[in-house]
Structures are given as C-alpha cells and as structure tokens.
C-alpha atoms as a PDB file:
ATOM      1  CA  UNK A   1     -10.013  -1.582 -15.007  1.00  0.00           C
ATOM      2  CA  UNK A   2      -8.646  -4.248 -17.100  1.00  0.00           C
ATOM      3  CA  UNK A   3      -6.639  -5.859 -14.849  1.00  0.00           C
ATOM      4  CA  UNK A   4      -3.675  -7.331 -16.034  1.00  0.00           C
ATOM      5  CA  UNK A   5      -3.530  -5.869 -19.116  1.00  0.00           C
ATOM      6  CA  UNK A   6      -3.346  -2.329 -18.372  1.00  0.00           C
ATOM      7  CA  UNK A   7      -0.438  -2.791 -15.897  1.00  0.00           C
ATOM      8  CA  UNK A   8       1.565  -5.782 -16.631  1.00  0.00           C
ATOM      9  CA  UNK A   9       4.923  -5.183 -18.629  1.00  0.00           C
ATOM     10  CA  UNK A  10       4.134  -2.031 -18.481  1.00  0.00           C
ATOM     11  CA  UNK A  11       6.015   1.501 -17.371  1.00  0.00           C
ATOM     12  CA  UNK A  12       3.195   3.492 -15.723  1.00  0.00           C
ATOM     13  CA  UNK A  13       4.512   7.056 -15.463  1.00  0.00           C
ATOM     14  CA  UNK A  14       2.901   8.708 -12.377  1.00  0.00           C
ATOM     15  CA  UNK A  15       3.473   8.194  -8.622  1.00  0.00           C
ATOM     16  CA  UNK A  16       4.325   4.900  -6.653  1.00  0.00           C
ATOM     17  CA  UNK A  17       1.290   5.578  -4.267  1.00  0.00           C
ATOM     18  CA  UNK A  18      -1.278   6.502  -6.563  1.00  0.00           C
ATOM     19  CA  UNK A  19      -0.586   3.882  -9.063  1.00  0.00           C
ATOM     20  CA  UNK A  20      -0.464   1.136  -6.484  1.00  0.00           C
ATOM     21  CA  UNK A  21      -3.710   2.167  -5.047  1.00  0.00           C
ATOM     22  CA  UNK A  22      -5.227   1.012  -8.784  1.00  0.00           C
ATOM     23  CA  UNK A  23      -3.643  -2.436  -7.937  1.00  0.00           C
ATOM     24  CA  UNK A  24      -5.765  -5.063  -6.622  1.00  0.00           C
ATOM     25  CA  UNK A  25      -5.596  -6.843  -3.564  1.00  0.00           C
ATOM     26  CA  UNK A  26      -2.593  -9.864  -4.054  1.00  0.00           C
ATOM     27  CA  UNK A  27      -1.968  -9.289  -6.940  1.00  0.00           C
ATOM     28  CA  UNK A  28       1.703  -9.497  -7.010  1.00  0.00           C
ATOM     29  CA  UNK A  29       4.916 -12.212  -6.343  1.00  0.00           C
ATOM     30  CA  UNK A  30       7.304  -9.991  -5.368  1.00  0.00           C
ATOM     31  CA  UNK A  31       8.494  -6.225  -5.269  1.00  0.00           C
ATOM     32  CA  UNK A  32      12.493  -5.319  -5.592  1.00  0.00           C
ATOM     33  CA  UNK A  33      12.297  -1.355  -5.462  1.00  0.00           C
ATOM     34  CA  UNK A  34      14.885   1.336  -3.623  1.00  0.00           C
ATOM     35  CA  UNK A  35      12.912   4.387  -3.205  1.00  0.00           C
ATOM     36  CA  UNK A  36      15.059   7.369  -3.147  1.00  0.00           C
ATOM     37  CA  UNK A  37      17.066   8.157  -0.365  1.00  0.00           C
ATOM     38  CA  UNK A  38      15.910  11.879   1.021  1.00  0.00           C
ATOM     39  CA  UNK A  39      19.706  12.433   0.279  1.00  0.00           C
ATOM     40  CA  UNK A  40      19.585  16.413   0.272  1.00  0.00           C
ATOM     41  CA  UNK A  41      17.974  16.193   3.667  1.00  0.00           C
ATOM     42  CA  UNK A  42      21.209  16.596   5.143  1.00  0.00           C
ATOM     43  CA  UNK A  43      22.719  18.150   8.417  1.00  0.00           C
ATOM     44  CA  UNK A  44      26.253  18.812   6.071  1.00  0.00           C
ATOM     45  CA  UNK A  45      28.470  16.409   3.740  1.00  0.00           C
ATOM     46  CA  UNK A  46      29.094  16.342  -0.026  1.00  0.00           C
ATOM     47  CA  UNK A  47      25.573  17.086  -0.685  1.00  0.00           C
ATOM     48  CA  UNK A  48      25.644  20.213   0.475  1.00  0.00           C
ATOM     49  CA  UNK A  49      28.783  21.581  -0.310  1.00  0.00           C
ATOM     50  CA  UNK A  50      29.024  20.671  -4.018  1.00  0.00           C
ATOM     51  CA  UNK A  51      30.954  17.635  -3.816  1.00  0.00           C
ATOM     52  CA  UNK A  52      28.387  14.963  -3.965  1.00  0.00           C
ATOM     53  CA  UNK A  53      30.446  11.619  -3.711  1.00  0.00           C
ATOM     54  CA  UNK A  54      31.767   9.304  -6.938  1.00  0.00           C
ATOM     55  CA  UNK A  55      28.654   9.550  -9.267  1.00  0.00           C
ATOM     56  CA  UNK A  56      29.182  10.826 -12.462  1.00  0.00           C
ATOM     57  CA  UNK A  57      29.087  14.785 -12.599  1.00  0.00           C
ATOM     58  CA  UNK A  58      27.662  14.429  -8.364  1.00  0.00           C
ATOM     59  CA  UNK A  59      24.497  14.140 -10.412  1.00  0.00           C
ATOM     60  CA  UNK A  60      22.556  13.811  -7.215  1.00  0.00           C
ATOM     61  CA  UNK A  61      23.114  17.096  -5.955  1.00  0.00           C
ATOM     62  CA  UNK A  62      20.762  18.254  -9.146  1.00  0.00           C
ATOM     63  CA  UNK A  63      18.221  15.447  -7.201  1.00  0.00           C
ATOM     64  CA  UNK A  64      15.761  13.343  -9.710  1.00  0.00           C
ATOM     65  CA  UNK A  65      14.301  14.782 -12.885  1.00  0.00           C
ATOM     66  CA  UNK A  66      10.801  15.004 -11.073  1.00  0.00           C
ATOM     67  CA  UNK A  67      11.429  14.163  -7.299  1.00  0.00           C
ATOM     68  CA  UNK A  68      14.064  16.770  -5.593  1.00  0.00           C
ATOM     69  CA  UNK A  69      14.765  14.237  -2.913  1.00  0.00           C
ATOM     70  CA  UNK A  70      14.681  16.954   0.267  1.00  0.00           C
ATOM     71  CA  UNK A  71      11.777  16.077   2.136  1.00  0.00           C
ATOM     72  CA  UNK A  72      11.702  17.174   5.997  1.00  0.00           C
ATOM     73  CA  UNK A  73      12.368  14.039   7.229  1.00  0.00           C
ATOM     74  CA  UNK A  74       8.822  13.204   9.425  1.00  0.00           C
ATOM     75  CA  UNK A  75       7.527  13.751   6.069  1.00  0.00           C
ATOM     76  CA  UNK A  76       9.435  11.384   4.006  1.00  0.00           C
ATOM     77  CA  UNK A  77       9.136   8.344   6.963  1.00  0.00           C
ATOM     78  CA  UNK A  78       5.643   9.023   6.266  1.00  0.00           C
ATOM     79  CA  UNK A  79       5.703   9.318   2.623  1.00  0.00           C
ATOM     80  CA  UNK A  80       7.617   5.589   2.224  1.00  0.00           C
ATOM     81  CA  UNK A  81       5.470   4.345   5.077  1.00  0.00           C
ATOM     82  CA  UNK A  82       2.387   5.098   2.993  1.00  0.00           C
ATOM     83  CA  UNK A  83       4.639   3.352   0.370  1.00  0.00           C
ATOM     84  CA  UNK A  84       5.391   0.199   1.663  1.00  0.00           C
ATOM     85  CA  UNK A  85       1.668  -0.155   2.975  1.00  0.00           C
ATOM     86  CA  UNK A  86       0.505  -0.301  -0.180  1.00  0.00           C
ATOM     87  CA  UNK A  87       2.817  -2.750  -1.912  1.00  0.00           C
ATOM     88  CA  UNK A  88       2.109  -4.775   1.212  1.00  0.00           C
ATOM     89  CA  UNK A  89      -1.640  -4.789   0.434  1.00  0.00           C
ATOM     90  CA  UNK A  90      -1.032  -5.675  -3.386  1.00  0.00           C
ATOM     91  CA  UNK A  91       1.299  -8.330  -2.594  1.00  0.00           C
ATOM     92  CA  UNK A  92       0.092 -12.372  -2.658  1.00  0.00           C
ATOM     93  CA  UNK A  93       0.505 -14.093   0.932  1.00  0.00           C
ATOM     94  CA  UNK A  94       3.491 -15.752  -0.704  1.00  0.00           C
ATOM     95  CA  UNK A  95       4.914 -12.572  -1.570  1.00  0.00           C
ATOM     96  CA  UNK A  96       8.047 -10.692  -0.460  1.00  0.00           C
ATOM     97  CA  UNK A  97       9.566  -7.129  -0.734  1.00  0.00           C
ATOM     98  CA  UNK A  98      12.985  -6.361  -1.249  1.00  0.00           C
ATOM     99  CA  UNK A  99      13.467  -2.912   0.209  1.00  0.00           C
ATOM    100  CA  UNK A 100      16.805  -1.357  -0.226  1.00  0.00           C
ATOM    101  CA  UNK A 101      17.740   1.530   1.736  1.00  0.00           C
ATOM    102  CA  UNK A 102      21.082   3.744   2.938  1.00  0.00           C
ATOM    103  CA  UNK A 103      21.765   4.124   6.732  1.00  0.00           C
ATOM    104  CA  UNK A 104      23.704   7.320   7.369  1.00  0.00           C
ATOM    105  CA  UNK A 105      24.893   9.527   9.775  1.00  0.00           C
ATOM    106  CA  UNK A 106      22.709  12.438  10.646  1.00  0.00           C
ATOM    107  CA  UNK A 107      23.578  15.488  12.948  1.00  0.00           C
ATOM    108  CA  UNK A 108      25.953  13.370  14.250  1.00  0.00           C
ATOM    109  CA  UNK A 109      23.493   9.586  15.023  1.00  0.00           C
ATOM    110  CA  UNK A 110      22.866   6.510  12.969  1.00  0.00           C
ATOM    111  CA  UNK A 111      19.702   7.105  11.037  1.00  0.00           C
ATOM    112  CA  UNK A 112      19.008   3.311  10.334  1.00  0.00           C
ATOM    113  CA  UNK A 113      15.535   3.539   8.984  1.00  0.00           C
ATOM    114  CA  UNK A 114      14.047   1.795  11.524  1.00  0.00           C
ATOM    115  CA  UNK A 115      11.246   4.335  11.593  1.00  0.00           C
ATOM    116  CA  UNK A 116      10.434   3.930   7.744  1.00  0.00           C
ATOM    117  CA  UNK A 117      10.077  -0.398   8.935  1.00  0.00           C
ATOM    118  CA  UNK A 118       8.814  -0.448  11.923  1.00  0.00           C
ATOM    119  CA  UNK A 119       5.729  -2.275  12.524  1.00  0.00           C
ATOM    120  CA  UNK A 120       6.603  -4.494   9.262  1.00  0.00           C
ATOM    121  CA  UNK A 121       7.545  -8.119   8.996  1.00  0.00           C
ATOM    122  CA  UNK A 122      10.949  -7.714   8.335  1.00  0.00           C
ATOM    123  CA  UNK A 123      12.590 -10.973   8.524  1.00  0.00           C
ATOM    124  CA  UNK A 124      16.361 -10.507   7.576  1.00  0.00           C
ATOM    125  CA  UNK A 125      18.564  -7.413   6.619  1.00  0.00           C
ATOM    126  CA  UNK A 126      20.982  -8.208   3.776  1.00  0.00           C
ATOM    127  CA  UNK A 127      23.650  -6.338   3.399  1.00  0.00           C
ATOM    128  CA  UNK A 128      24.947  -4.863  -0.405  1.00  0.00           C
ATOM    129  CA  UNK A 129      28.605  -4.488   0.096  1.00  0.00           C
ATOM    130  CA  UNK A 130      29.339  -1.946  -2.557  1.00  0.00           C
ATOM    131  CA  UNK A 131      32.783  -0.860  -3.147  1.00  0.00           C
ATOM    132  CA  UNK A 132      32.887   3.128  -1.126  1.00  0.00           C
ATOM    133  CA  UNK A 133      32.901   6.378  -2.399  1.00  0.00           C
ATOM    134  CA  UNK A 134      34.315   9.027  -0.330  1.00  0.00           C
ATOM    135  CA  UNK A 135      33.985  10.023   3.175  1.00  0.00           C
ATOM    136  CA  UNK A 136      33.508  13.203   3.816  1.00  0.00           C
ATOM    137  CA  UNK A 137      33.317  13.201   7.454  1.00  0.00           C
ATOM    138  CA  UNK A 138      36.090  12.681   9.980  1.00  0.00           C
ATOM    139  CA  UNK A 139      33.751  12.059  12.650  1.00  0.00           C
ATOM    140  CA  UNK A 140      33.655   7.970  11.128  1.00  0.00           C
ATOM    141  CA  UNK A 141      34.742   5.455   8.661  1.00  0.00           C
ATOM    142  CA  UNK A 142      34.204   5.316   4.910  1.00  0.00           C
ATOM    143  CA  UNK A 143      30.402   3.557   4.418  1.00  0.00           C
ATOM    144  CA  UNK A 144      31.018   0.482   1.728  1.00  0.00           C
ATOM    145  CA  UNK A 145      27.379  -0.889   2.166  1.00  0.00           C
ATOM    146  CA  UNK A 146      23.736  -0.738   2.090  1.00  0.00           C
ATOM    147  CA  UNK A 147      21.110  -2.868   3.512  1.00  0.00           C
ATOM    148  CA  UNK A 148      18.164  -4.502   1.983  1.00  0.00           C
ATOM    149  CA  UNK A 149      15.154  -5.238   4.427  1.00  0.00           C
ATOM    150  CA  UNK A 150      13.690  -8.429   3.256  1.00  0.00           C
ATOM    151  CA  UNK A 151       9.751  -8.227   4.763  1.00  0.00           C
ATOM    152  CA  UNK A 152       8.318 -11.409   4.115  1.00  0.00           C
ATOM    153  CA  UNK A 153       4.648 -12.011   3.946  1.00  0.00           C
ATOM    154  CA  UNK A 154       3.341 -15.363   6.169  1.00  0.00           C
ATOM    155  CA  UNK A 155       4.310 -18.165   3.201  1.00  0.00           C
ATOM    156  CA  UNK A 156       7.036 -16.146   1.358  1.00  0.00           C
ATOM    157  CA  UNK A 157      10.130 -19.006   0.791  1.00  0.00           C
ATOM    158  CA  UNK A 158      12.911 -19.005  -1.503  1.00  0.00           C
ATOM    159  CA  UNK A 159      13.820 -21.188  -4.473  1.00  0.00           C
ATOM    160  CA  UNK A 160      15.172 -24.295  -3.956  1.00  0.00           C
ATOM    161  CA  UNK A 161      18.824 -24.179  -3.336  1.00  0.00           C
ATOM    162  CA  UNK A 162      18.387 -19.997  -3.079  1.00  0.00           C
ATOM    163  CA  UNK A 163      18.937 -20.332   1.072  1.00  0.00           C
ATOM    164  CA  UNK A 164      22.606 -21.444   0.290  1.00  0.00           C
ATOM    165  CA  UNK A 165      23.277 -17.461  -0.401  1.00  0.00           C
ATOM    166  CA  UNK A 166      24.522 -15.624   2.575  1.00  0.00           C
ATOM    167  CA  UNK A 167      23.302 -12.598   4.017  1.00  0.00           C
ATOM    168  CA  UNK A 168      26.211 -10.277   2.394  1.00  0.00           C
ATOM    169  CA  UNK A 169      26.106  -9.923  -0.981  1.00  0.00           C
ATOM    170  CA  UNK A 170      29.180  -7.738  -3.078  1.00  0.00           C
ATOM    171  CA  UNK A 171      28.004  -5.933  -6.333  1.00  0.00           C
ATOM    172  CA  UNK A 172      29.863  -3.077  -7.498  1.00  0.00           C
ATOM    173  CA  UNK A 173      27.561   0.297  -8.524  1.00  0.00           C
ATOM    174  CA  UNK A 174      26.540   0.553 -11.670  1.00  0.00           C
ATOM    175  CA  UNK A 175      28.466   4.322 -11.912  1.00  0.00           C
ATOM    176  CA  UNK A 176      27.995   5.013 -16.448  1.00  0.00           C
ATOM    177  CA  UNK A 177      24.026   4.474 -15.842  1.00  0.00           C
ATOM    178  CA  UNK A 178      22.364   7.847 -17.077  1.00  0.00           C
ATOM    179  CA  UNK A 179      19.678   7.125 -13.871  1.00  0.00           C
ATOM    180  CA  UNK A 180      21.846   8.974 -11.225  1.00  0.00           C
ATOM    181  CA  UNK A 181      21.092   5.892  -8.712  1.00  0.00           C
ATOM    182  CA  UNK A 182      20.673   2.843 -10.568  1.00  0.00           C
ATOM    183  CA  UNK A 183      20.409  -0.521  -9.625  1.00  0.00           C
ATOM    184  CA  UNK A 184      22.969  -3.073 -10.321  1.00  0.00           C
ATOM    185  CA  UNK A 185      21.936  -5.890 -13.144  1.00  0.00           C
ATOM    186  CA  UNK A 186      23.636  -8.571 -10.584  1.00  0.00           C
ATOM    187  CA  UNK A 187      22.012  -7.614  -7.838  1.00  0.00           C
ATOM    188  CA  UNK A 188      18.409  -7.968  -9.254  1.00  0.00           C
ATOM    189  CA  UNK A 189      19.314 -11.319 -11.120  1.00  0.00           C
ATOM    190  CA  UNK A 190      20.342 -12.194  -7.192  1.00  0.00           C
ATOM    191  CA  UNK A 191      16.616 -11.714  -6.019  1.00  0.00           C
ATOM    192  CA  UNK A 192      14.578 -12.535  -8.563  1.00  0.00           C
ATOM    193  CA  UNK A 193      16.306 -15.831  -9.107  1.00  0.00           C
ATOM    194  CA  UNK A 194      16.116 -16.999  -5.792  1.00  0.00           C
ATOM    195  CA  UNK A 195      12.227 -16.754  -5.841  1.00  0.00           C
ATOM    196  CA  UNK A 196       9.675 -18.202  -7.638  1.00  0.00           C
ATOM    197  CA  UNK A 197       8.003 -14.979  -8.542  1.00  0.00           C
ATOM    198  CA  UNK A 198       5.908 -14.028 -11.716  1.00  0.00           C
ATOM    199  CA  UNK A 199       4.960 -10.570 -11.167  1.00  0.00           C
ATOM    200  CA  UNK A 200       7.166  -8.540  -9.945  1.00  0.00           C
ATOM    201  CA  UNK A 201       6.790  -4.981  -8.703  1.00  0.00           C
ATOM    202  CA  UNK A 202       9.276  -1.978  -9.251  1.00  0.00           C
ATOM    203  CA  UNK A 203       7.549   0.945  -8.046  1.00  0.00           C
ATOM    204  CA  UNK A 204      10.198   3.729  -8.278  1.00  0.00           C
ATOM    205  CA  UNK A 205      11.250   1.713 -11.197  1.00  0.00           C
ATOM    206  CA  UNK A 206      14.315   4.881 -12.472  1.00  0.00           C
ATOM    207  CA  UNK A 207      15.960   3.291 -15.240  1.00  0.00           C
ATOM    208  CA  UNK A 208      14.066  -0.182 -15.237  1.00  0.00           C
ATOM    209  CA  UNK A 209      17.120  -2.787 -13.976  1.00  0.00           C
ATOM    210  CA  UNK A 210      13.918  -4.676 -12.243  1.00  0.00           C
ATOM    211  CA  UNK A 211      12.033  -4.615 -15.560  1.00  0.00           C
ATOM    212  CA  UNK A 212      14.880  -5.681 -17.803  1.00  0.00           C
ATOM    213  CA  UNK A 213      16.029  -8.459 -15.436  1.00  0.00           C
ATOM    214  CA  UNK A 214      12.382  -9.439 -14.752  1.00  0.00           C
ATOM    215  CA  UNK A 215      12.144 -10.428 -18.928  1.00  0.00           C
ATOM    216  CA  UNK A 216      15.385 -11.892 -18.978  1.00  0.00           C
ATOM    217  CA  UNK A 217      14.473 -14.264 -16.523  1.00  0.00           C
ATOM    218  CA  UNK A 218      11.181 -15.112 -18.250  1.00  0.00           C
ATOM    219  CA  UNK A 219       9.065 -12.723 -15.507  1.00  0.00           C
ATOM    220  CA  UNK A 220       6.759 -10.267 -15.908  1.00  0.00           C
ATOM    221  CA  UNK A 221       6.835  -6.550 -14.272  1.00  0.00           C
ATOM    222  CA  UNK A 222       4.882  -3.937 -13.226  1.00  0.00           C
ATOM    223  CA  UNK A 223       7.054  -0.945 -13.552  1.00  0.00           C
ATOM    224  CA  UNK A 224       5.848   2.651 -11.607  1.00  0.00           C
ATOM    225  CA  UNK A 225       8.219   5.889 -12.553  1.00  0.00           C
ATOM    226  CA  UNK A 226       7.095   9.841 -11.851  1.00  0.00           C
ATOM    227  CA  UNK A 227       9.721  10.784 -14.294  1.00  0.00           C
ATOM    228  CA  UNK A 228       8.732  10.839 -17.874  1.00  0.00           C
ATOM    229  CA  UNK A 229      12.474  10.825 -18.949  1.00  0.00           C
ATOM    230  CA  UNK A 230      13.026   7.772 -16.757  1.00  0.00           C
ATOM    231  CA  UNK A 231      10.285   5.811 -18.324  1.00  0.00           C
ATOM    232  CA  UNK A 232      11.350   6.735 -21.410  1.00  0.00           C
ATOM    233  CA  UNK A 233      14.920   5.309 -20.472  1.00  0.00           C
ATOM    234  CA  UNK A 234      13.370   1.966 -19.197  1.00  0.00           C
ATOM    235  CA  UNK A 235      11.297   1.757 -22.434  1.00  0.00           C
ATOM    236  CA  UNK A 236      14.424   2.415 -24.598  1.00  0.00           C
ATOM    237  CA  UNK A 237      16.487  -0.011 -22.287  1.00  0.00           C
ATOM    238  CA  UNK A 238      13.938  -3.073 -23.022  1.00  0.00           C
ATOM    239  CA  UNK A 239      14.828  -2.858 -26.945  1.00  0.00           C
ATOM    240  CA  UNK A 240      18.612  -1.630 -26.681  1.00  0.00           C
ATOM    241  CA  UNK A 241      20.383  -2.519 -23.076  1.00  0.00           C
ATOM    242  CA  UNK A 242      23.563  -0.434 -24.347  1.00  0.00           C
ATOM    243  CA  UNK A 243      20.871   2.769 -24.113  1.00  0.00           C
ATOM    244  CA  UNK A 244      21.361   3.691 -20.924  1.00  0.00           C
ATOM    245  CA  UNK A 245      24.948   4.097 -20.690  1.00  0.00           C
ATOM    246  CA  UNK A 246      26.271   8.175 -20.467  1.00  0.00           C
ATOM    247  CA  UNK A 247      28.894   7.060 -22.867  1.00  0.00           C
ATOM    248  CA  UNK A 248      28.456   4.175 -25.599  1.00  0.00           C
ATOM    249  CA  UNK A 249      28.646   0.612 -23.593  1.00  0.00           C
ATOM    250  CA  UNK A 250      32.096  -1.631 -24.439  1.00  0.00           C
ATOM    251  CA  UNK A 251      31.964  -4.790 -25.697  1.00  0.00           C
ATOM    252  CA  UNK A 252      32.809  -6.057 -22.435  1.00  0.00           C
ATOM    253  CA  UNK A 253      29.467  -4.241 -21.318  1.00  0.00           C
ATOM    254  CA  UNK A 254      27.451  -4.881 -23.485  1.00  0.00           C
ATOM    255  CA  UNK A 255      27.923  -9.311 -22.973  1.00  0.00           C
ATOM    256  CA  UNK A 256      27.763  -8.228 -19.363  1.00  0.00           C
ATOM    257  CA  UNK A 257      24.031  -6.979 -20.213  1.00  0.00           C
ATOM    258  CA  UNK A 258      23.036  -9.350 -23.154  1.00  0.00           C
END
C-alpha cells in the first residue's frame, strides 16, 4: 500500500470499517463524521407513518442510496462501536473525533447513545442547536438539537484562541442538499478551524461538507462513502459547490459556499 497517496484527498467508495482497517496506525489529525442515525429503527413517529419530518420530499423514509438505516438496534451499537474503534486506532495521540449523533425518544426513554460511547474518552458533549422540525409526539417537546461527543485522544488541544467557543453552537440544516442528511458548511469550518489538524477523516463522508471545508481551509481529507452516487456528489461538489443543491443554488448561496 502506498500510503498516502492512495488515500489522501481521496473519496474511497466502500465501507467505513473496511476502509479504515487499510489505514495505518496514527495516521490521522482529526475525524469530523455523523454516521447515520438507525432512524427507521423506530418504536412509531414520522418515520413510520409517512411523514418523515422537514427534509425535502421526507427523503429519509426512502433511507440512504446503499445503507437502509434499520438496523436492530444491539446490532447497530455494535456496528458504530466497531466504527469508532477503528478511527480511534488510526488517529495520532494528538488527534480528536468529532462524533455527531441524535438522542431520541424510544418506546417511550431517552436513547442518549451512551451505549455507542461508552468506554471512550469522551471529554465534552457540544451541543448543535438546529432550528426544529416537527414533533410528532405529544408525549414531549419539539427536539431543536443534537450533540457532538468530542473524544479526545491524551494530547488533543485546540487552536489558540479556539477555547473561547462555547459548548452550544447554532447552525441551521442545510435542508436543499441532495444528501438527505448533510452536514452544515458552518459547522465543519467550526471544527476544523479550531484545530490544528492536517488530515482529516470523514468516514461516512455523504455529500463531502468535511472534504470541501477540509480544502478550503488548506487541509487535506480522507473521505470513506458506501454510496457510489454520494461519492460521485462529493467529487462533483469539489469542482462546482452549487452541484449539490436539489434546485440551482442563489447567488446568495452560492457566496455563502465560495
């Protein structure tokens, strides 16, 4: 293996696991990833019944082009466990992950994803205040956030000045993405600016936000994506950022991105 060349700024189209295992030993800054959410593992809400919350067309109720996101739930704690031990392994002892992840309400109880962490250095939770969807429940209140577990290898510290952030951090959804979950542009700049990291790991990379923020800071990225449409997308997205809007991106938009 030709190590870097054959992985970095690249999209390697296959799974997160399996591709990782390839990686060597510390051989990354940094990993910003959000694996997908087990959504249609659910005990009854939108997802279910059609509805499917404020994205586009409810285009999670279809799932991902090559992941259908309804794992038994044992299954999928293992499955990101597995996950999150590997990016673990490839990352430097300066190195960070920034995990983010949906609590919800299941069969009536917090599911917090403490099983998924536990075990893992997790030293602070931030929280993405996103702007909520609907609430289909009427057993509690409308969810406006998610969380991002920040698990910090032994000599992981921020860039100077970086600490002055809080802990709650408001970026609105990023709703026209063709990706049906996307990340946010701000909310990557967010972490990848406040480290000093050169290699930065996506892998469940969808529609590449990691990999386009990672050149426009001057980084480099390893991007991992099962989905040969998504890769595609992320490919596309590195030459024209307007690509991966459903609709053509306004001019407003499009200075947003450039």
């Amino acid at each position: 293996m030709n190590y870097p060349n054959d992985f970095i700024d690249q999209f390697i189209c296959g799974s997160s696991e399996q591709v990782m295992a390839q990686l060597p030993d510390k051989s990354v800054d940094l990993v910003v990833t959000s694996p997908p959410y087990n959504l249609k593992n659910s005990t009854g809400n939108g997802m279910k019944d059609g509805r499917g919350g404020k994205w586009s067309k409810a285009a999670l109720i279809q799932g991902y082009s090559h992941h259908h996101d309804n794992m038994p739930h044992a299954e999928y704690v293992a499955w990101q466990q597995t996950c999150l031990k590997e990016m673990m392994r490839v990352l430097k002892d300066d190195g960070a992950i920034f995990y983010n992840h949906k609590w919800r309400v299941q069969n009536g109880l917090l599911q917090d994803r403490s099983d998924i962490v536990a075990g893992l250095p997790v030293r602070q939770i931030i929280i993405w205040r996103r702007k909520g969807g609907i609430n289909f429940n009427a057993g509690y209140f409308l969810p406006t956030y998610e969380v991002i577990y920040l698990i910090a290898k032994k000599d992981f510290k921020l860039a100077p000045k970086a600490n002055a952030y809080g802990d709650v951090w408001e970026f609105g959804q990023d709703l026209n993405n063709q990706h049906p979950a996307p990340f946010p542009v701000e909310l990557v700049e967010r972490i990848i600016s406040s480290t000093s990291a050169q290699i930065i790991l996506d892998p469940f990379m969808g529609s590449g936000t990691t990999a386009y923020v990672a050149k426009q800071l001057g980084r480099q990225f390893i991007g991992i994506e099962i989905s040969p449409e998504y890769c595609e997308m992320a490919k596309l997205r590195l030459i024209d950022p307007s690509s991966i809007y459903r609709e053509p991106a306004s001019t407003a938009q499009q200075g947003k991105l450039l």
